[in-house]
C-alpha atoms as a PDB file:
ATOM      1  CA  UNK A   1     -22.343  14.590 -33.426  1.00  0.00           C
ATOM      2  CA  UNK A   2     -21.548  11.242 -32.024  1.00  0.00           C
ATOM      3  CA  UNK A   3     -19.208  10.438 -28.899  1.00  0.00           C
ATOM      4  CA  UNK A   4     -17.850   7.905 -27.541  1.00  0.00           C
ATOM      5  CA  UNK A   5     -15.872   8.073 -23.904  1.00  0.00           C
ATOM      6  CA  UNK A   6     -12.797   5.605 -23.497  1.00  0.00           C
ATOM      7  CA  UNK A   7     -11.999   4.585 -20.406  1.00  0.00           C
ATOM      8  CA  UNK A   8      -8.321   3.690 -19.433  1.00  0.00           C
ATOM      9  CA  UNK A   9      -9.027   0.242 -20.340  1.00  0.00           C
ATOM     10  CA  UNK A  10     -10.163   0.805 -23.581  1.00  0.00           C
ATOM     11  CA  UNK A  11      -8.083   3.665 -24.291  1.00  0.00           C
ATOM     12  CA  UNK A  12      -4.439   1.149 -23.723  1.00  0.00           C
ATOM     13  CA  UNK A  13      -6.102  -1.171 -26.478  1.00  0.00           C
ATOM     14  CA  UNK A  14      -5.294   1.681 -29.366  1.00  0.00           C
ATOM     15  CA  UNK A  15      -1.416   1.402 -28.351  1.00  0.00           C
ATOM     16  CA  UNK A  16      -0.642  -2.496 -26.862  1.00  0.00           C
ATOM     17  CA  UNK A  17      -3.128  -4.796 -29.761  1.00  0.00           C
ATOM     18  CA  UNK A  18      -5.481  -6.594 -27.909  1.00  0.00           C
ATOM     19  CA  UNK A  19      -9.237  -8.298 -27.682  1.00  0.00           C
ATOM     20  CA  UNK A  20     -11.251  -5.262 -29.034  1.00  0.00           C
ATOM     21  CA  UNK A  21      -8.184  -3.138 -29.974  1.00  0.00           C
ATOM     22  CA  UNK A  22      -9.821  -3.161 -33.758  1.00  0.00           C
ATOM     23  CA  UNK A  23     -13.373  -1.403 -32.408  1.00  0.00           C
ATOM     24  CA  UNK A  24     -11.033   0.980 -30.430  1.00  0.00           C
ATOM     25  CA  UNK A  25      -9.393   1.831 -33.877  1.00  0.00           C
ATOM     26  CA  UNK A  26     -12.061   1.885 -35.977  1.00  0.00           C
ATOM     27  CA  UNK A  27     -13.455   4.474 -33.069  1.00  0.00           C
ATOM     28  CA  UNK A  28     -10.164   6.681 -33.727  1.00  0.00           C
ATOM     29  CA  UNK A  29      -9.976   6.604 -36.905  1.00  0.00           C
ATOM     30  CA  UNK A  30     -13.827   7.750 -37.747  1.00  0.00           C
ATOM     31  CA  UNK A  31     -13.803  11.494 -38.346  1.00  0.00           C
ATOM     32  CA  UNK A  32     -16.804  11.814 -38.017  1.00  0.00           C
ATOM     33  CA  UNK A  33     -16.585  10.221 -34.040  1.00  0.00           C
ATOM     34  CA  UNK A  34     -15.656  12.185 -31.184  1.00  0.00           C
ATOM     35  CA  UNK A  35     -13.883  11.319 -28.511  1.00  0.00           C
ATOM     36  CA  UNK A  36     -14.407  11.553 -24.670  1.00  0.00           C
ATOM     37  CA  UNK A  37     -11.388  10.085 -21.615  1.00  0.00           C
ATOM     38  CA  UNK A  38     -10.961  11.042 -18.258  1.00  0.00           C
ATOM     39  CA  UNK A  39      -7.981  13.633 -17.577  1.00  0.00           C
ATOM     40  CA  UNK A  40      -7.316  10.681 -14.744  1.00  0.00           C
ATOM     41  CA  UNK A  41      -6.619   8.127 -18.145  1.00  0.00           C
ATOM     42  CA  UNK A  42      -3.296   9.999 -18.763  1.00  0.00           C
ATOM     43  CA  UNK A  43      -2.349   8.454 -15.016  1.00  0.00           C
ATOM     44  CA  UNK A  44      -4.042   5.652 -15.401  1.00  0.00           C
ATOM     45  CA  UNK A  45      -2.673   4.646 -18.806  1.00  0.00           C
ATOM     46  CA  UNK A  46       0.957   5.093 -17.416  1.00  0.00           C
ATOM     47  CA  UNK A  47       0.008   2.641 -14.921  1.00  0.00           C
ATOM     48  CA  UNK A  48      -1.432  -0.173 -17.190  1.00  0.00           C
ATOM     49  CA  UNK A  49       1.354   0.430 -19.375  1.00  0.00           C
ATOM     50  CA  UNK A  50       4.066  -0.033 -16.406  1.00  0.00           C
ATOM     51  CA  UNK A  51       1.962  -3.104 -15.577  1.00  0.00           C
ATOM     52  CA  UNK A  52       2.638  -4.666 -18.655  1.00  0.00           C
ATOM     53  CA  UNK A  53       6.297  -3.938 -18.268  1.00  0.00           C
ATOM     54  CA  UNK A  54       5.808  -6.011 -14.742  1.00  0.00           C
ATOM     55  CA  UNK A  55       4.077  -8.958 -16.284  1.00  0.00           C
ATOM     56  CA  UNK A  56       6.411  -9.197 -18.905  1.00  0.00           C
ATOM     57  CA  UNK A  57       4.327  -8.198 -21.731  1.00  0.00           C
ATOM     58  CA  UNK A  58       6.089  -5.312 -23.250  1.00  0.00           C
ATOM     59  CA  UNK A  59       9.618  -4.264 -22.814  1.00  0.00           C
ATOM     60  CA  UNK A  60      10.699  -0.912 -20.636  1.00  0.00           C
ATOM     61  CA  UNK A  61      11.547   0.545 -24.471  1.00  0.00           C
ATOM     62  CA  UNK A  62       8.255  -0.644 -25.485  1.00  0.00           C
ATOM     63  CA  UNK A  63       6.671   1.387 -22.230  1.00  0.00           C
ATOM     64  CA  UNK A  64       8.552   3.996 -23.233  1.00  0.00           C
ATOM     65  CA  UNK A  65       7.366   4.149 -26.657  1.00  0.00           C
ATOM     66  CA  UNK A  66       3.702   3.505 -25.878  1.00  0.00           C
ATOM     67  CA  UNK A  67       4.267   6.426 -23.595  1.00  0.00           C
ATOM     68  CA  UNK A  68       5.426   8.499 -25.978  1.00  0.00           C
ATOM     69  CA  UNK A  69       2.618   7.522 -28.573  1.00  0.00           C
ATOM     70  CA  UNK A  70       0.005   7.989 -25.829  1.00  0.00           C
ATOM     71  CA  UNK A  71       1.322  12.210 -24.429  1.00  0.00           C
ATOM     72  CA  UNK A  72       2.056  13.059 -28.226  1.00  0.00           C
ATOM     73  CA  UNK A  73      -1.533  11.905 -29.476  1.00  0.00           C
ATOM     74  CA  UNK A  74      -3.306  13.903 -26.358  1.00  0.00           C
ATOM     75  CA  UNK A  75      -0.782  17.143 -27.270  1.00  0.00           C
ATOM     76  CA  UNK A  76      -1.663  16.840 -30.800  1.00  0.00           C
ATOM     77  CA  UNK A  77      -5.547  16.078 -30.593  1.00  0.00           C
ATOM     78  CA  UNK A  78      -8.076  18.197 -32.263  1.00  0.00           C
ATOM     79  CA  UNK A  79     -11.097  16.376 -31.071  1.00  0.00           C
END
């Protein structure tokens, strides 16, 4: 069975679109793929998300969203 591991930095580009965000996708979205990430990511991911908020890139309702997305897809994953 195939596997791929995201790190953090990959892992933000399936909730905030970005350069490689469609590989990331097409990643998740491939049944047949399974997927690896750090139990750090879930801090880490937090993190790059609040640094967004700081740059000005998303909105603190956008961080909380993308928050939201992130914990609910990690509760609800079978792979």
């Amino acid at each position: 069975m195939p596997g791929s591991f995201l790190d953090t930095s990959a892992l933000v580009k399936r909730y905030h679109p970005e350069a490689g965000s469609a590989e990331v996708d097409r990643l998740w979205n491939d049944p047949a793929q399974t997927l690896f990430v750090s139990r750090l990511s879930a801090l880490e991911i937090v993190s790059a998300f609040a640094g967004k908020v700081r740059a000005g890139t998303i909105s603190p309702v956008d961080f909380d969203s993308l928050r939201g997305r992130f914990f609910a897809d990690v509760a609800t994953s079978d792979r």
